[in-house]
PDB file of N, CA and C in Angstrom:
ATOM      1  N   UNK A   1     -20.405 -10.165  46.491  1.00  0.00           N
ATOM      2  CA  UNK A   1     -19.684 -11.284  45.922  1.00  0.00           C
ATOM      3  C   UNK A   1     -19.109 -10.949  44.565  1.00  0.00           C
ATOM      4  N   UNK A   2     -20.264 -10.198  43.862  1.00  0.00           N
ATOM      5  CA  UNK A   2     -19.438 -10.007  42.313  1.00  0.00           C
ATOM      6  C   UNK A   2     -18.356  -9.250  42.265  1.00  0.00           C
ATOM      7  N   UNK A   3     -18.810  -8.304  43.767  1.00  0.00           N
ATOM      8  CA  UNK A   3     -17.450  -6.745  43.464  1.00  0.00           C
ATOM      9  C   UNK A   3     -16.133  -7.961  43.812  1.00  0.00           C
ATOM     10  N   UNK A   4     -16.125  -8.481  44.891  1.00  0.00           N
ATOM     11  CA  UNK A   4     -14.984  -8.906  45.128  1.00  0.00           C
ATOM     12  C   UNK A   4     -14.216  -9.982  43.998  1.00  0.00           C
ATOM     13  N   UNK A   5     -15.000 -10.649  43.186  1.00  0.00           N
ATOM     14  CA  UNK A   5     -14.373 -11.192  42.015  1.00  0.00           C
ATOM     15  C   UNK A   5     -13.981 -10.842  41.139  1.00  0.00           C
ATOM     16  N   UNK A   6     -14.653  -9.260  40.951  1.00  0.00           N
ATOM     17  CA  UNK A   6     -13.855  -7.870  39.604  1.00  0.00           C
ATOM     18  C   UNK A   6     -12.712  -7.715  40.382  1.00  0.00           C
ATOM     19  N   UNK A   7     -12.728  -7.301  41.391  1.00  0.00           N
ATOM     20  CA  UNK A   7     -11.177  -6.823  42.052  1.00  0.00           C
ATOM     21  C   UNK A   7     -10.118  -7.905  42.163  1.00  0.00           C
ATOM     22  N   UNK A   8     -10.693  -9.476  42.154  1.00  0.00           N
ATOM     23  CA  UNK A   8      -9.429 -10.162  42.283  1.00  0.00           C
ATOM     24  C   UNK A   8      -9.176 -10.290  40.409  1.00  0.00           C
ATOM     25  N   UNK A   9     -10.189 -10.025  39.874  1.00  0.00           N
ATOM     26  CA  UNK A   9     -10.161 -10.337  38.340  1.00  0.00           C
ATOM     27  C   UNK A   9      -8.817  -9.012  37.754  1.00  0.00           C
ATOM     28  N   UNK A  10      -9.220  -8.016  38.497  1.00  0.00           N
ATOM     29  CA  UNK A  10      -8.665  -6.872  38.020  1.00  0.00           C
ATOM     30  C   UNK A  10      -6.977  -6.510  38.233  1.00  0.00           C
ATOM     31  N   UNK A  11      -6.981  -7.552  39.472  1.00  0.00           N
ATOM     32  CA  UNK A  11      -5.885  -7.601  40.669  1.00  0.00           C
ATOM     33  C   UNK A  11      -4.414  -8.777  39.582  1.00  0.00           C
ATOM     34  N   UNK A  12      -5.533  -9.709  39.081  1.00  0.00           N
ATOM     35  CA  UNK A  12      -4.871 -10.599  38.357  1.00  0.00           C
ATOM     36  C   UNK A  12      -4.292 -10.024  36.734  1.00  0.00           C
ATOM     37  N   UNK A  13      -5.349  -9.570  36.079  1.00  0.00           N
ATOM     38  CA  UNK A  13      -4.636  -8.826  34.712  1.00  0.00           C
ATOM     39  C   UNK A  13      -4.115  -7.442  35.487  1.00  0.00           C
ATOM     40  N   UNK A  14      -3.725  -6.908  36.292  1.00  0.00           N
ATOM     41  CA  UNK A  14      -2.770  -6.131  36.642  1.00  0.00           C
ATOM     42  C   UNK A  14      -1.075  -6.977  37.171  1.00  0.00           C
ATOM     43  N   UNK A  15      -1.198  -7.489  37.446  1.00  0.00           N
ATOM     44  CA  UNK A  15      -0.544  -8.599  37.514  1.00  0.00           C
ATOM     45  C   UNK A  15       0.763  -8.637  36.091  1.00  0.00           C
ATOM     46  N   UNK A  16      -0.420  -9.706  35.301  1.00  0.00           N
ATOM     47  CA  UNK A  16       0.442  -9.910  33.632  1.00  0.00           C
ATOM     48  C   UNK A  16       0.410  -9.000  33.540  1.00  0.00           C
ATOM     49  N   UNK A  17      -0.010  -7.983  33.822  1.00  0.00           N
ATOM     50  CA  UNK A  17       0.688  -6.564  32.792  1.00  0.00           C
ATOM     51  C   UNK A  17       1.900  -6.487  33.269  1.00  0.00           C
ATOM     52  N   UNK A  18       1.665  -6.283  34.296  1.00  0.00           N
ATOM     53  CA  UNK A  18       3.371  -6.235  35.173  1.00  0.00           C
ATOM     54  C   UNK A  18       4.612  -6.754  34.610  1.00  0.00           C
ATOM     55  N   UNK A  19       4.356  -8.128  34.611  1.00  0.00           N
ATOM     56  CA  UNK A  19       5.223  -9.220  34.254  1.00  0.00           C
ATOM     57  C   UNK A  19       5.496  -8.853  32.353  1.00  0.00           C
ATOM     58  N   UNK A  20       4.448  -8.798  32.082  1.00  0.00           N
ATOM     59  CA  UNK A  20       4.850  -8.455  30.602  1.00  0.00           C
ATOM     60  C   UNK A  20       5.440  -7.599  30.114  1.00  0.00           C
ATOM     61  N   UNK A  21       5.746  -6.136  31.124  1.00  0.00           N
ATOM     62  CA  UNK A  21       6.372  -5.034  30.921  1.00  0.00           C
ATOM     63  C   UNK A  21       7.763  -5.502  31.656  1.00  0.00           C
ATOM     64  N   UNK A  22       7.870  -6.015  32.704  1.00  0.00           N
ATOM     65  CA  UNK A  22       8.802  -6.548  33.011  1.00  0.00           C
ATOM     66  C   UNK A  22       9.786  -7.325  32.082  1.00  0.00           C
ATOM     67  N   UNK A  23       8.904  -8.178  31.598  1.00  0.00           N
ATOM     68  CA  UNK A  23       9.765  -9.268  30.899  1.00  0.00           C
ATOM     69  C   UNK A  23      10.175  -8.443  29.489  1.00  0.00           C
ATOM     70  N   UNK A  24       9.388  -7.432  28.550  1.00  0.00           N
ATOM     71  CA  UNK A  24       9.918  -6.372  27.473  1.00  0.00           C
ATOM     72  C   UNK A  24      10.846  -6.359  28.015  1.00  0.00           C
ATOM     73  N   UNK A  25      10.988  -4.795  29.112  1.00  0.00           N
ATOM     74  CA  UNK A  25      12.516  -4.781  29.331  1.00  0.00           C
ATOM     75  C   UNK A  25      13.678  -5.260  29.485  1.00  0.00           C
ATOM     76  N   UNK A  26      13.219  -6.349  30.163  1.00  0.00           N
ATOM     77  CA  UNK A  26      14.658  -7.417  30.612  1.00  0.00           C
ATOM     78  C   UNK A  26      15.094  -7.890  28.929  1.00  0.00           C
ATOM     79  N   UNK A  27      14.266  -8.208  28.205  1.00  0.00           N
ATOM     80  CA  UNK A  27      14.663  -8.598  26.981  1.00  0.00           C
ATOM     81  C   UNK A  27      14.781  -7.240  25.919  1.00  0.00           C
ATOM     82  N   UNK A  28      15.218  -6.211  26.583  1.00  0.00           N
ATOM     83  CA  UNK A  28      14.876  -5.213  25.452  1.00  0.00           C
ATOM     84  C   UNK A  28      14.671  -4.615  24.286  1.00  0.00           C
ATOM     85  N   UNK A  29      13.278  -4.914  24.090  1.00  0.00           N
ATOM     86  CA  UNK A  29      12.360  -4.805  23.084  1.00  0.00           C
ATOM     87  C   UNK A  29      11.371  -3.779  23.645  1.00  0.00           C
ATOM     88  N   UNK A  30      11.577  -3.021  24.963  1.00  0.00           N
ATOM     89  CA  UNK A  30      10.930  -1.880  24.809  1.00  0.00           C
ATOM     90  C   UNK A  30      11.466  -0.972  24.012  1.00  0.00           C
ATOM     91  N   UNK A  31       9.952  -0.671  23.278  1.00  0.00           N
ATOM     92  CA  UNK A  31      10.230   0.531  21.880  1.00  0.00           C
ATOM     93  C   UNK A  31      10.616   1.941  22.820  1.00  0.00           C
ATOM     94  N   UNK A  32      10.682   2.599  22.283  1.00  0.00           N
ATOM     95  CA  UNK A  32      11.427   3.999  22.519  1.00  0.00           C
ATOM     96  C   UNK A  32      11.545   4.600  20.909  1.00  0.00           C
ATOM     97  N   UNK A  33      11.246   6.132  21.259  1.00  0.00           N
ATOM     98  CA  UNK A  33      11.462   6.939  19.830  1.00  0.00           C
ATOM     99  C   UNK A  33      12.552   6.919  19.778  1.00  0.00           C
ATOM    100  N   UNK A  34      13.103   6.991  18.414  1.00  0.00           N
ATOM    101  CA  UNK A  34      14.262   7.302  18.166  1.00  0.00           C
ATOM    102  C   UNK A  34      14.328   8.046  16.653  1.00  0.00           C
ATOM    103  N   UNK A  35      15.572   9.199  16.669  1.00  0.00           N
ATOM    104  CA  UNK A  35      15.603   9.757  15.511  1.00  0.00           C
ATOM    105  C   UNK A  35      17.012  10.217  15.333  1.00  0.00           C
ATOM    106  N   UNK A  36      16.851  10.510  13.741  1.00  0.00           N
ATOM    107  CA  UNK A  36      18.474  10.633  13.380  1.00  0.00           C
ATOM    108  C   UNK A  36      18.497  11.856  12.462  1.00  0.00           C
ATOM    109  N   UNK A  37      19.188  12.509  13.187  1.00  0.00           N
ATOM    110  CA  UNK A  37      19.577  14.302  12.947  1.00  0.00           C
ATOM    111  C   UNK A  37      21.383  14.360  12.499  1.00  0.00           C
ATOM    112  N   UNK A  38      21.733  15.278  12.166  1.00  0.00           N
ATOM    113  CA  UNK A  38      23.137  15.652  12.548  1.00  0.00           C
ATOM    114  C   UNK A  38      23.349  17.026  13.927  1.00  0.00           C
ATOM    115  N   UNK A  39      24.708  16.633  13.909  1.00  0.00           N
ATOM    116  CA  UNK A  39      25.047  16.863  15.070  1.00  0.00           C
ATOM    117  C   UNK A  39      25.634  18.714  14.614  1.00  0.00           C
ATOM    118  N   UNK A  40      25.239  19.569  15.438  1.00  0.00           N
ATOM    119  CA  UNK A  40      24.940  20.582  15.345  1.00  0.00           C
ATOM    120  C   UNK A  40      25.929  21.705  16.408  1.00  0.00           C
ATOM    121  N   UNK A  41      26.160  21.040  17.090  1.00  0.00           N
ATOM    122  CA  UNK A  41      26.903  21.822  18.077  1.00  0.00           C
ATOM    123  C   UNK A  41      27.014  20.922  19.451  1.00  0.00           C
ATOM    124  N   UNK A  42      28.764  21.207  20.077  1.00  0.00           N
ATOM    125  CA  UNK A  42      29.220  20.042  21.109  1.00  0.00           C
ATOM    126  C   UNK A  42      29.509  21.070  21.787  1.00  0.00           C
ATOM    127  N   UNK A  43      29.413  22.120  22.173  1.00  0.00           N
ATOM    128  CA  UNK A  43      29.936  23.314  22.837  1.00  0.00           C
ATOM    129  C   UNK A  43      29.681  22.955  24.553  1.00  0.00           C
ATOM    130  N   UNK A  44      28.826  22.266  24.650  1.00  0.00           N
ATOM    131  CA  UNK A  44      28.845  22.031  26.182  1.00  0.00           C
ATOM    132  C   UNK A  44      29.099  20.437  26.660  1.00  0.00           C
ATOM    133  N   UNK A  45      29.435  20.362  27.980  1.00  0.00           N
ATOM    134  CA  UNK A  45      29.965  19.246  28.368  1.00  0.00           C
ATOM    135  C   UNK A  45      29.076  18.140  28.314  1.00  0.00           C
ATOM    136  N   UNK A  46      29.637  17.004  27.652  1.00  0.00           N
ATOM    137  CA  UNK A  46      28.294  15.675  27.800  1.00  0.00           C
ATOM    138  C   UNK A  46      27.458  15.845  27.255  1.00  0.00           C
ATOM    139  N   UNK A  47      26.757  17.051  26.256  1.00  0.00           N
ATOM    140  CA  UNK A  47      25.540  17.112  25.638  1.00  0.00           C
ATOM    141  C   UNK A  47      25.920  17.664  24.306  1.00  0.00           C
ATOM    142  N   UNK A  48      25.218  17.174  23.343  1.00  0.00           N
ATOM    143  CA  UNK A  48      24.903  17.883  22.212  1.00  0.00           C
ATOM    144  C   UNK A  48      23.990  18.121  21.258  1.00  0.00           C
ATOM    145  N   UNK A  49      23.547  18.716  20.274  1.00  0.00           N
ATOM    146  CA  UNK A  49      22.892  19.399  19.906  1.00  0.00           C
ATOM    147  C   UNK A  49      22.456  18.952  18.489  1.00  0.00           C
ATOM    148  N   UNK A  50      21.360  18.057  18.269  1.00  0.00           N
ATOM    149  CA  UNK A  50      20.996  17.272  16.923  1.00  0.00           C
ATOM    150  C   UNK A  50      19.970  18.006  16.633  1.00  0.00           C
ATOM    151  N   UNK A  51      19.890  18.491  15.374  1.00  0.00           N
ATOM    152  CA  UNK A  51      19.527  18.952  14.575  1.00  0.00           C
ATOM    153  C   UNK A  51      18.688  17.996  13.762  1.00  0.00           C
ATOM    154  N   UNK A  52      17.243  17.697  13.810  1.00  0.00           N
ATOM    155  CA  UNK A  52      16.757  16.321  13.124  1.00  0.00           C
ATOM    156  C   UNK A  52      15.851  17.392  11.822  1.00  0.00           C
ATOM    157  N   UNK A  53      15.688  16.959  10.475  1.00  0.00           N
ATOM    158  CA  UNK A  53      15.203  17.145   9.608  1.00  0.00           C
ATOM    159  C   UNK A  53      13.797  16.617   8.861  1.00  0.00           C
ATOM    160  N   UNK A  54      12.815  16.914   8.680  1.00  0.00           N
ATOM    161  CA  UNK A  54      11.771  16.216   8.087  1.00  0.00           C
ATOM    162  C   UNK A  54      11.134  16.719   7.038  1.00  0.00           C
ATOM    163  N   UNK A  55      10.695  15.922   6.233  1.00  0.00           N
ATOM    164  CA  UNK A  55      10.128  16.653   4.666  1.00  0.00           C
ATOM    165  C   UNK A  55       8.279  16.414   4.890  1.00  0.00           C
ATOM    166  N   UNK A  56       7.549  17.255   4.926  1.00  0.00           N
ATOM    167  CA  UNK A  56       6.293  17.386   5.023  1.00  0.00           C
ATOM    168  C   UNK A  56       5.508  18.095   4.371  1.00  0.00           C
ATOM    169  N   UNK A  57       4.410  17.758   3.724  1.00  0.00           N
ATOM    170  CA  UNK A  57       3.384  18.289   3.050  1.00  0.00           C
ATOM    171  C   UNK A  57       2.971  19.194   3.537  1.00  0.00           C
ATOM    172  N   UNK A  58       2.812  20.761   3.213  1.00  0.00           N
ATOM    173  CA  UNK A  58       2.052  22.564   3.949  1.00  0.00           C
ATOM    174  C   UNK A  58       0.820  21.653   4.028  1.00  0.00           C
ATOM    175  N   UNK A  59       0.134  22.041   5.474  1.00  0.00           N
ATOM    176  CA  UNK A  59      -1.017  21.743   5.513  1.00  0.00           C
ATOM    177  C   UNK A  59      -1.947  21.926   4.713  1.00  0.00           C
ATOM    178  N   UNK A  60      -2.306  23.239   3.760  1.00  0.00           N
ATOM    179  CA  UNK A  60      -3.011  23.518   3.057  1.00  0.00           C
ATOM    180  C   UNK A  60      -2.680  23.742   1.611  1.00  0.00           C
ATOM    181  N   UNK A  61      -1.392  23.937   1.153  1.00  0.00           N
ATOM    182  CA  UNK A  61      -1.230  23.995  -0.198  1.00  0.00           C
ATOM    183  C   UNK A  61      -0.868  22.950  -0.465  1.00  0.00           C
ATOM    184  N   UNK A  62      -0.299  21.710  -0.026  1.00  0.00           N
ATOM    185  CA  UNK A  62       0.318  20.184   0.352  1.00  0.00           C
ATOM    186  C   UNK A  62       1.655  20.483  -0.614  1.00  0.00           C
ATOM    187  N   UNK A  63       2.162  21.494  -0.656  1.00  0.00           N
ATOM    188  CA  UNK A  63       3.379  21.105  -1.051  1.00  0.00           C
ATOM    189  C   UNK A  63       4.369  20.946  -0.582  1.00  0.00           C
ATOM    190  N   UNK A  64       5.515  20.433  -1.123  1.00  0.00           N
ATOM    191  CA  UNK A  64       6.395  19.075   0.369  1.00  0.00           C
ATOM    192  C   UNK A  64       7.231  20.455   0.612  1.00  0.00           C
ATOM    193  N   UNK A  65       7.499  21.162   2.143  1.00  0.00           N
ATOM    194  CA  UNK A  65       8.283  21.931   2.645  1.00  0.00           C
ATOM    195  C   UNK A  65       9.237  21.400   4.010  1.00  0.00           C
ATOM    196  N   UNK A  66      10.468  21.862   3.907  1.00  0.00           N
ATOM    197  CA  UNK A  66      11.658  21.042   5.398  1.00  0.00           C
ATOM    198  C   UNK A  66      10.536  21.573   6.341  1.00  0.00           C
ATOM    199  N   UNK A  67      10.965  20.634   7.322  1.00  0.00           N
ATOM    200  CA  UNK A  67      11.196  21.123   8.876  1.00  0.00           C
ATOM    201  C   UNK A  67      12.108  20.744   9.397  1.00  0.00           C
ATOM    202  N   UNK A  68      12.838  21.631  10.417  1.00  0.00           N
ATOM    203  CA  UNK A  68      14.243  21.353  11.524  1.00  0.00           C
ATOM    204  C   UNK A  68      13.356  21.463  12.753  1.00  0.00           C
ATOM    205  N   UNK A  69      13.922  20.883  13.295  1.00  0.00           N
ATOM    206  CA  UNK A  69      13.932  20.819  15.475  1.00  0.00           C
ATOM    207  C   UNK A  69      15.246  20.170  15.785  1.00  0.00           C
ATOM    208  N   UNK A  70      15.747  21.264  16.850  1.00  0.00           N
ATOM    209  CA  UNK A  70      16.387  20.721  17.935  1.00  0.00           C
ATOM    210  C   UNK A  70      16.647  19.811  18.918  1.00  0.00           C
ATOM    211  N   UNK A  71      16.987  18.848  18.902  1.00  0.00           N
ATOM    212  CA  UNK A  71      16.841  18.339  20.205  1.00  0.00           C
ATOM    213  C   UNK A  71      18.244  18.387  21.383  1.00  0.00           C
ATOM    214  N   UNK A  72      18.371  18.378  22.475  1.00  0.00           N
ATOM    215  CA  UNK A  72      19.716  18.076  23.202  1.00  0.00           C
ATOM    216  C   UNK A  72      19.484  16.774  23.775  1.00  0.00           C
ATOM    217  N   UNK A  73      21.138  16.052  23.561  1.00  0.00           N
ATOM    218  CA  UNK A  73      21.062  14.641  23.729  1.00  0.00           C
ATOM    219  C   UNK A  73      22.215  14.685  24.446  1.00  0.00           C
ATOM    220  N   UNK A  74      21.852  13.832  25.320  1.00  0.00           N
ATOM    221  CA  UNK A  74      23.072  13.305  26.413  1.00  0.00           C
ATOM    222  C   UNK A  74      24.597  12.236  25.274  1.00  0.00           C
ATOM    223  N   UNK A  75      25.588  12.813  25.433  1.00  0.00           N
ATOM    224  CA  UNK A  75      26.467  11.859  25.053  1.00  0.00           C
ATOM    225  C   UNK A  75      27.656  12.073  26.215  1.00  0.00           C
ATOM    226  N   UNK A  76      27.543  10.738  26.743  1.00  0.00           N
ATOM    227  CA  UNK A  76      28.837  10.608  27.761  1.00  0.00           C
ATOM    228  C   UNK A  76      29.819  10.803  27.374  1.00  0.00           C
ATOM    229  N   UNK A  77      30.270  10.172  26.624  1.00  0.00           N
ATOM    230  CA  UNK A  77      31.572   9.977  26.673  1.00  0.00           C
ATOM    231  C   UNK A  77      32.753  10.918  25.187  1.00  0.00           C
ATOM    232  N   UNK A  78      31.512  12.084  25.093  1.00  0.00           N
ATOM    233  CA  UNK A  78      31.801  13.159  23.800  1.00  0.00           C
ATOM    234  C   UNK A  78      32.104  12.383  22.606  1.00  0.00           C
ATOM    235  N   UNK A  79      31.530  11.121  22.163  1.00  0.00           N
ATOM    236  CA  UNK A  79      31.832  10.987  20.775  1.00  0.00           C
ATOM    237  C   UNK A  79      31.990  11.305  20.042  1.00  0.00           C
ATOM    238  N   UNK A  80      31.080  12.175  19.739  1.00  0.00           N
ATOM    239  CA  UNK A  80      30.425  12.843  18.902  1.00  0.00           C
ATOM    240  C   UNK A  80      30.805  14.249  18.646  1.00  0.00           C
ATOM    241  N   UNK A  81      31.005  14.140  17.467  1.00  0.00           N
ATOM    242  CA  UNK A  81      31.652  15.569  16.630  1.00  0.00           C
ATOM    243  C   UNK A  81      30.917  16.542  15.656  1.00  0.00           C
ATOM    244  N   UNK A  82      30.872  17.738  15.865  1.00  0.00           N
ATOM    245  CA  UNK A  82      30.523  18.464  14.988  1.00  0.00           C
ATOM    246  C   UNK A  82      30.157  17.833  13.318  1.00  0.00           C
ATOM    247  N   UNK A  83      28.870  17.999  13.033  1.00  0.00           N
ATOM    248  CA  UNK A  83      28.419  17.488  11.645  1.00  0.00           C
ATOM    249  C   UNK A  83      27.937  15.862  11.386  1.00  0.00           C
ATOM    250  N   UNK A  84      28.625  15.386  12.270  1.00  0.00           N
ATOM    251  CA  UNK A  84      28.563  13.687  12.546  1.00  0.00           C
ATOM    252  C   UNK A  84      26.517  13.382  12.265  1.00  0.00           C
ATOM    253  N   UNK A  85      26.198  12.696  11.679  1.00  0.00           N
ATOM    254  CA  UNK A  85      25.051  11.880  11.413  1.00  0.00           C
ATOM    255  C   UNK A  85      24.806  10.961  12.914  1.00  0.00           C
ATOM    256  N   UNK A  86      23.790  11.235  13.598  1.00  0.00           N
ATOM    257  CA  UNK A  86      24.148  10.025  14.856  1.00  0.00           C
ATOM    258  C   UNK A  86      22.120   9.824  15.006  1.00  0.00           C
ATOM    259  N   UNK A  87      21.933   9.007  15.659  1.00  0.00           N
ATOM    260  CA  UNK A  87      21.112   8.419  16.181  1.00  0.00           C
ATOM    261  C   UNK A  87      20.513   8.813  17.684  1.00  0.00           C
ATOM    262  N   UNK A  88      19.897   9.440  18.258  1.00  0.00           N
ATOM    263  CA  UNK A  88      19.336   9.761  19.404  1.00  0.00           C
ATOM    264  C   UNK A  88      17.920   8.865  19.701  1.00  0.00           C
ATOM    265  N   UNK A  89      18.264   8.590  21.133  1.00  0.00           N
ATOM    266  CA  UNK A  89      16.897   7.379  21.790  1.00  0.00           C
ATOM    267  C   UNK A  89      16.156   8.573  22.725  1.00  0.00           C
ATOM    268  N   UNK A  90      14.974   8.276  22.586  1.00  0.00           N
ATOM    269  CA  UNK A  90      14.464   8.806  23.981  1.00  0.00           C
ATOM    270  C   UNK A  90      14.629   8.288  25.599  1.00  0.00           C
ATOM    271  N   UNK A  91      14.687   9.319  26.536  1.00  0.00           N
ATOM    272  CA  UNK A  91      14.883   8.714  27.372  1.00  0.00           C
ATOM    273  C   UNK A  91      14.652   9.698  28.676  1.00  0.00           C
ATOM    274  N   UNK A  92      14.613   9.010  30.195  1.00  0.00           N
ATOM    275  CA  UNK A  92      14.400  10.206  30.964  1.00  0.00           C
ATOM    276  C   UNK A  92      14.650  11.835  31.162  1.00  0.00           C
ATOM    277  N   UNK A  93      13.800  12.573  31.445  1.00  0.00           N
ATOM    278  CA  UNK A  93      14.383  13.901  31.721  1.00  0.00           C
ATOM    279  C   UNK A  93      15.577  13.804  32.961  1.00  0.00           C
ATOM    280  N   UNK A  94      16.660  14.533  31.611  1.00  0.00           N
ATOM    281  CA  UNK A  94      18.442  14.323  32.301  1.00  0.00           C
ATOM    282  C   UNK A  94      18.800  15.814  33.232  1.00  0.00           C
ATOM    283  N   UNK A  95      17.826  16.707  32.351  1.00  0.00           N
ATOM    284  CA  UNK A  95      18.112  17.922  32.813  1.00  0.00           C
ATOM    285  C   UNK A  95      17.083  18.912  32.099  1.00  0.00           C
ATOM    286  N   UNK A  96      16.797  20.120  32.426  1.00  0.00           N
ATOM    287  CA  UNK A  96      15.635  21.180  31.976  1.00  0.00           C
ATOM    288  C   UNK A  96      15.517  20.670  30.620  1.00  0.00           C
ATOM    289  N   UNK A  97      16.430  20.525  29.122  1.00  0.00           N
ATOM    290  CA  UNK A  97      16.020  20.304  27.966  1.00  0.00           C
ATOM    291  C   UNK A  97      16.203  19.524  27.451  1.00  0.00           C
ATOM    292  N   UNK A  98      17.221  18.458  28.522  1.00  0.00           N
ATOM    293  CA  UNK A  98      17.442  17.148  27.766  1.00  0.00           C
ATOM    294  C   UNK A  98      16.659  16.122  28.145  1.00  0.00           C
ATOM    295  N   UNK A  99      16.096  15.754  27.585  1.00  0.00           N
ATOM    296  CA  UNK A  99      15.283  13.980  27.318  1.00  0.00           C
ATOM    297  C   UNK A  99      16.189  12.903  26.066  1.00  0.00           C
ATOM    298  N   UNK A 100      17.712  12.842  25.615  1.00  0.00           N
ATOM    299  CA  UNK A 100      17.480  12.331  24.781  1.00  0.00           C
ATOM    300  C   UNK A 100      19.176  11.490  24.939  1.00  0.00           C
ATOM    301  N   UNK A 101      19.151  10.267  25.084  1.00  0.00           N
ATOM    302  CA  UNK A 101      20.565   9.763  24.888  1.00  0.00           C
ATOM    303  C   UNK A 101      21.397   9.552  23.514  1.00  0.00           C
ATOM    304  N   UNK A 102      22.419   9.894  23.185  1.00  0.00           N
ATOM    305  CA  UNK A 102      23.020   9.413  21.892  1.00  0.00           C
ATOM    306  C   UNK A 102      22.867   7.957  22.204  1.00  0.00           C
ATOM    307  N   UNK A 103      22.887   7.307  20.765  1.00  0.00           N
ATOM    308  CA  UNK A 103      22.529   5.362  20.425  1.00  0.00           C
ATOM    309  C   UNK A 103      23.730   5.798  20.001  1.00  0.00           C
ATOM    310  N   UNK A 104      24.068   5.869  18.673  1.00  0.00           N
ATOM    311  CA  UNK A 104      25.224   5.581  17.982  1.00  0.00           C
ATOM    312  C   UNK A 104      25.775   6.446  17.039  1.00  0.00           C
ATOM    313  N   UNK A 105      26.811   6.893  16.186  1.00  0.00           N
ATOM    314  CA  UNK A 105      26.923   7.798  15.688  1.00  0.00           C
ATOM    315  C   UNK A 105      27.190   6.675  13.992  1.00  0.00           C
ATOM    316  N   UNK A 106      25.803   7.017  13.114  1.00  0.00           N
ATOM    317  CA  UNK A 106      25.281   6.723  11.596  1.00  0.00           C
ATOM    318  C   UNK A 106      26.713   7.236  10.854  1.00  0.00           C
ATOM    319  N   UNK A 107      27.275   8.066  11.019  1.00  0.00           N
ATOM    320  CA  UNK A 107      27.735   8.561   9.802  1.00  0.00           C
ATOM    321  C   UNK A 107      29.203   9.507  10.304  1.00  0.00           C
ATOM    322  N   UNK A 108      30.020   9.729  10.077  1.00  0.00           N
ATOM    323  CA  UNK A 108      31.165  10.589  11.070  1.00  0.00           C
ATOM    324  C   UNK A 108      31.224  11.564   9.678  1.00  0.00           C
ATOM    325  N   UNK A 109      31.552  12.874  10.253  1.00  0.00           N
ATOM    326  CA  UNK A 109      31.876  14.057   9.189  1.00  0.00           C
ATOM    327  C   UNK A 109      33.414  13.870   8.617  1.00  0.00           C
ATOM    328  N   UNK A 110      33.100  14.216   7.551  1.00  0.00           N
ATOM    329  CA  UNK A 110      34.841  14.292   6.648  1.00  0.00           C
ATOM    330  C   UNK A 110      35.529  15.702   7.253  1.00  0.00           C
ATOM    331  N   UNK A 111      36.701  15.256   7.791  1.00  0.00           N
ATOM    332  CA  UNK A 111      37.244  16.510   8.670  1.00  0.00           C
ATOM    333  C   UNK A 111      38.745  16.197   7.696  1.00  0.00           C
ATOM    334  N   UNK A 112      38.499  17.952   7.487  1.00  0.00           N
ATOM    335  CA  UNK A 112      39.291  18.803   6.457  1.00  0.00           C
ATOM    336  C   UNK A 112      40.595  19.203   7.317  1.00  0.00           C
ATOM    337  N   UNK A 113      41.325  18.830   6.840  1.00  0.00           N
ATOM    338  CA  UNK A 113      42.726  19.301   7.722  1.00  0.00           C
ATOM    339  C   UNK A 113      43.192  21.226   6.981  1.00  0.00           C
ATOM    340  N   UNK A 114      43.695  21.696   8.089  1.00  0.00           N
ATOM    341  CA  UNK A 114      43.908  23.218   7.615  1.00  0.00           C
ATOM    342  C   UNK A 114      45.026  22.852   7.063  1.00  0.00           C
ATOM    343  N   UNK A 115      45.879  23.762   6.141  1.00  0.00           N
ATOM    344  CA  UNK A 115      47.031  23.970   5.443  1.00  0.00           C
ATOM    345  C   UNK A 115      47.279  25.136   5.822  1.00  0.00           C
ATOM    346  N   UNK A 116      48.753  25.425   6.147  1.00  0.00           N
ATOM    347  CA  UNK A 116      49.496  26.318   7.336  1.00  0.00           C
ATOM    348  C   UNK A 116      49.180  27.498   6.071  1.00  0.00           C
ATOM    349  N   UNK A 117      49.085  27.544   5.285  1.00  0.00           N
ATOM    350  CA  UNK A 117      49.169  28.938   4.300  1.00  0.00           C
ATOM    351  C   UNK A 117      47.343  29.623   4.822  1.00  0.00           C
ATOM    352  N   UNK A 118      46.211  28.598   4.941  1.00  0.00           N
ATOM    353  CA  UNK A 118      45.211  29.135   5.389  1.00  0.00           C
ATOM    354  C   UNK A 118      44.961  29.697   6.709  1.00  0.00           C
ATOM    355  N   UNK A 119      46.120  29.354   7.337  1.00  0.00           N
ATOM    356  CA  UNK A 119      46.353  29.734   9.402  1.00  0.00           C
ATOM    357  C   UNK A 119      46.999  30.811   9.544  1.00  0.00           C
ATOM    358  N   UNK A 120      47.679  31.285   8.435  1.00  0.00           N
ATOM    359  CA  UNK A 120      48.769  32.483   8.291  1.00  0.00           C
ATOM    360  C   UNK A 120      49.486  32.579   9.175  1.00  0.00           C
ATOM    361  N   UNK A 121      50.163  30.809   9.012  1.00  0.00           N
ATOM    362  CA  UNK A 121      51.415  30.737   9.828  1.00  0.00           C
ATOM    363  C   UNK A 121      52.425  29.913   9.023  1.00  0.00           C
ATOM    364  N   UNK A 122      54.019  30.832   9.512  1.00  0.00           N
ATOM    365  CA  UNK A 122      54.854  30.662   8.961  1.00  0.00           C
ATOM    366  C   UNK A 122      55.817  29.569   9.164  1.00  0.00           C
ATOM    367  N   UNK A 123      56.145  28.760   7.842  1.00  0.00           N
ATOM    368  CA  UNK A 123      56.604  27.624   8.177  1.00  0.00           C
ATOM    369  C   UNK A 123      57.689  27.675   8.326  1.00  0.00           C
TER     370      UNK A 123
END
């Protein structure tokens, strides 16, 4: 008698969990990591290459030293440009190294126009 009242007990908070993960998403407020790198390289199709930065204490001498990592992030629709500040979400494995969708692009790079005297072409 008791087992069968843990299992409908168990049956029931499996249940609201359900519904509560359910209902996060539909309202999306499921969390997801997210981080903001610059953009590092667009050389291949639909993906690119964020470069995220962090300032951290050496484990043992604690003095504050960078760290870089890579990540590759899915961007559809190539927004995203060389140097650009952008925002990456986590998200399913897209392919062998990508797990990561572009959100939005934070910041766009100041793009320097050439002057025909630096192209060594004649006007």
């Amino acid at each position: 008698m008791a087992e069968t009242e843990a299992k409908t007990a168990l049956k029931q908070a499996g249940t609201a969990l359900q519904e509560t993960g359910t209902a996060l998403q539909q309202a999306g407020t499921a969390l997801k990591n997210e981080k903001v790198g610059e953009v590092v390289s667009t050389k291949m199709q639909k993906t690119i290459v964020v470069e995220v930065s962090r300032r951290v204490p050496h484990p043992l001498y604690k003095r504050i030293i960078g760290k870089r990592k890579k990540f590759y992030a899915h961007d559809e629709e190539g927004t995203a440009k060389l140097g650009d500040v952008v925002r990456i979400v986590e998200c399913r494995p897209l392919s062998k190294l990508k797990r990561w969708r572009l959100k939005d692009i934070v910041r766009r790079a100041p793009q320097v126009a050439a002057q025909p005297k630096d192209l060594d072409v004649k006007v």
